[in-house]
Protein backbone atom coordinates (compact mmCIF):
# COMPACT_ATOMS: atom_id res chain seq x y z
CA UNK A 1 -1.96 25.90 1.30
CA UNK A 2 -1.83 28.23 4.09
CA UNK A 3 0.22 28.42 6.98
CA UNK A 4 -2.49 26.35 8.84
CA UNK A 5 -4.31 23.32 7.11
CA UNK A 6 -7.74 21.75 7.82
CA UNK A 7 -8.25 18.73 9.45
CA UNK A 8 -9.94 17.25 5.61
CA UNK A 9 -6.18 18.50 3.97
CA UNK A 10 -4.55 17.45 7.38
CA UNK A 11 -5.79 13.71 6.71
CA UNK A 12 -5.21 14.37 3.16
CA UNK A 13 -1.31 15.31 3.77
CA UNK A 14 -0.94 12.55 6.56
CA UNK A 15 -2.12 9.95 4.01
CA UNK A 16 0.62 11.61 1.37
CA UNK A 17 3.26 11.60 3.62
CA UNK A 18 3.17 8.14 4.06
CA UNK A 19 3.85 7.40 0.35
CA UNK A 20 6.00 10.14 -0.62
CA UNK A 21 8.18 13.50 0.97
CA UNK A 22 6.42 16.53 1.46
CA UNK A 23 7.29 19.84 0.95
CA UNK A 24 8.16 22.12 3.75
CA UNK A 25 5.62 24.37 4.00
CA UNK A 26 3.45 20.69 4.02
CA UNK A 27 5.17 19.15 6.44
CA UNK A 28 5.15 22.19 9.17
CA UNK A 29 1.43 22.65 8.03
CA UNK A 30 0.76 18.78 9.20
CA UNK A 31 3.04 19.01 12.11
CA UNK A 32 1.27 22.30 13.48
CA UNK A 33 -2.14 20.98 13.35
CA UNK A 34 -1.18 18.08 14.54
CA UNK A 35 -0.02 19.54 17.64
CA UNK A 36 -3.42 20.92 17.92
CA UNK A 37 -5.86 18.36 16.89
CA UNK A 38 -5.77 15.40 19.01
CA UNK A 39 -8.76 13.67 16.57
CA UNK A 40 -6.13 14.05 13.51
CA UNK A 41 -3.11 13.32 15.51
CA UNK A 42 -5.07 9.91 16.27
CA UNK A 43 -5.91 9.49 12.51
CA UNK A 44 -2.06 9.94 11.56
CA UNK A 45 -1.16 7.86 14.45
CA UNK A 46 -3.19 5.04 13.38
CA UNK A 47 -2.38 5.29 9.47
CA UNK A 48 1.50 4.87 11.09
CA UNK A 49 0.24 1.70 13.26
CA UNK A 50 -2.02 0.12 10.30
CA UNK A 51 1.20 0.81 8.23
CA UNK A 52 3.75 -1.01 10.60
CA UNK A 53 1.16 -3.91 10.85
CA UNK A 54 1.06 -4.65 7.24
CA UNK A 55 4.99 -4.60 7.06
CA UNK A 56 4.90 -6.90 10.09
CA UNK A 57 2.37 -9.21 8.28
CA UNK A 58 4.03 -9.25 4.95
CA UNK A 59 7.29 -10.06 7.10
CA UNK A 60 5.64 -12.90 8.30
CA UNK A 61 4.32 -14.22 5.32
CA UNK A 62 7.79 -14.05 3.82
CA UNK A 63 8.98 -17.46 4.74
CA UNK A 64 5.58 -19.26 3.77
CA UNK A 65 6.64 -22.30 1.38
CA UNK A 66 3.81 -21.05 -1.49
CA UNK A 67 2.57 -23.36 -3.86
CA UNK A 68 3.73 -27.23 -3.96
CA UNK A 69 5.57 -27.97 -7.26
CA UNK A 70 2.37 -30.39 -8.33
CA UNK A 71 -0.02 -27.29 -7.23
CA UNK A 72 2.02 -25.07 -9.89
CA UNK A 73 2.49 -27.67 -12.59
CA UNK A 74 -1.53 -28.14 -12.27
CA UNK A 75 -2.08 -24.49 -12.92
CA UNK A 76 0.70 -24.45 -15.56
CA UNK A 77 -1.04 -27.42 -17.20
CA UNK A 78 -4.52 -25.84 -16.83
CA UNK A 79 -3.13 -22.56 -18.21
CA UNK A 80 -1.61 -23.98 -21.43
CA UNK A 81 -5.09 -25.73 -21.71
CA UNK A 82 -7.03 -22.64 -21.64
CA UNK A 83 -4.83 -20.55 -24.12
CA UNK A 84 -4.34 -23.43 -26.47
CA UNK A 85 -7.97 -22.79 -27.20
């Protein structure tokens, strides 16, 4: 990658960088055209926001009870029932 990347591999690396560490040269590539485009300095913000608002979500969905213990037995007992056959 050059010194400069594209706004398609800027997306490209934003997207990475959310999943994994970049190499140098990738990350100062990103961070300079960032500084430049404001239309992929939006997209990276957002991927950050839409990022934060899952965690946020699956936070809250942490302390939901689940399944009642006769919801799970039915599903157990409907299991056994279809691999029995």
């Amino acid at each position: 990658m050059n010194w400069m990347a594209t706004c398609r591999e800027a997306t490209e690396l934003a997207s990475r960088a959310m999943d994994q560490r970049l190499p140098l040269s990738n990350r100062m590539a990103l961070r300079l055209h960032l500084a430049i485009c404001k239309n992929c300095a939006r997209f990276s913000q957002q991927l950050q926001e839409m990022r934060r608002l899952f965690r946020e979500e699956a936070a809250a969905n942490d302390d939901a009870n689940g399944l009642t213990p006769e919801a799970r037995q039915r599903i157990a007992s409907e299991l056994q029932k279809k691999l029995g056959s």
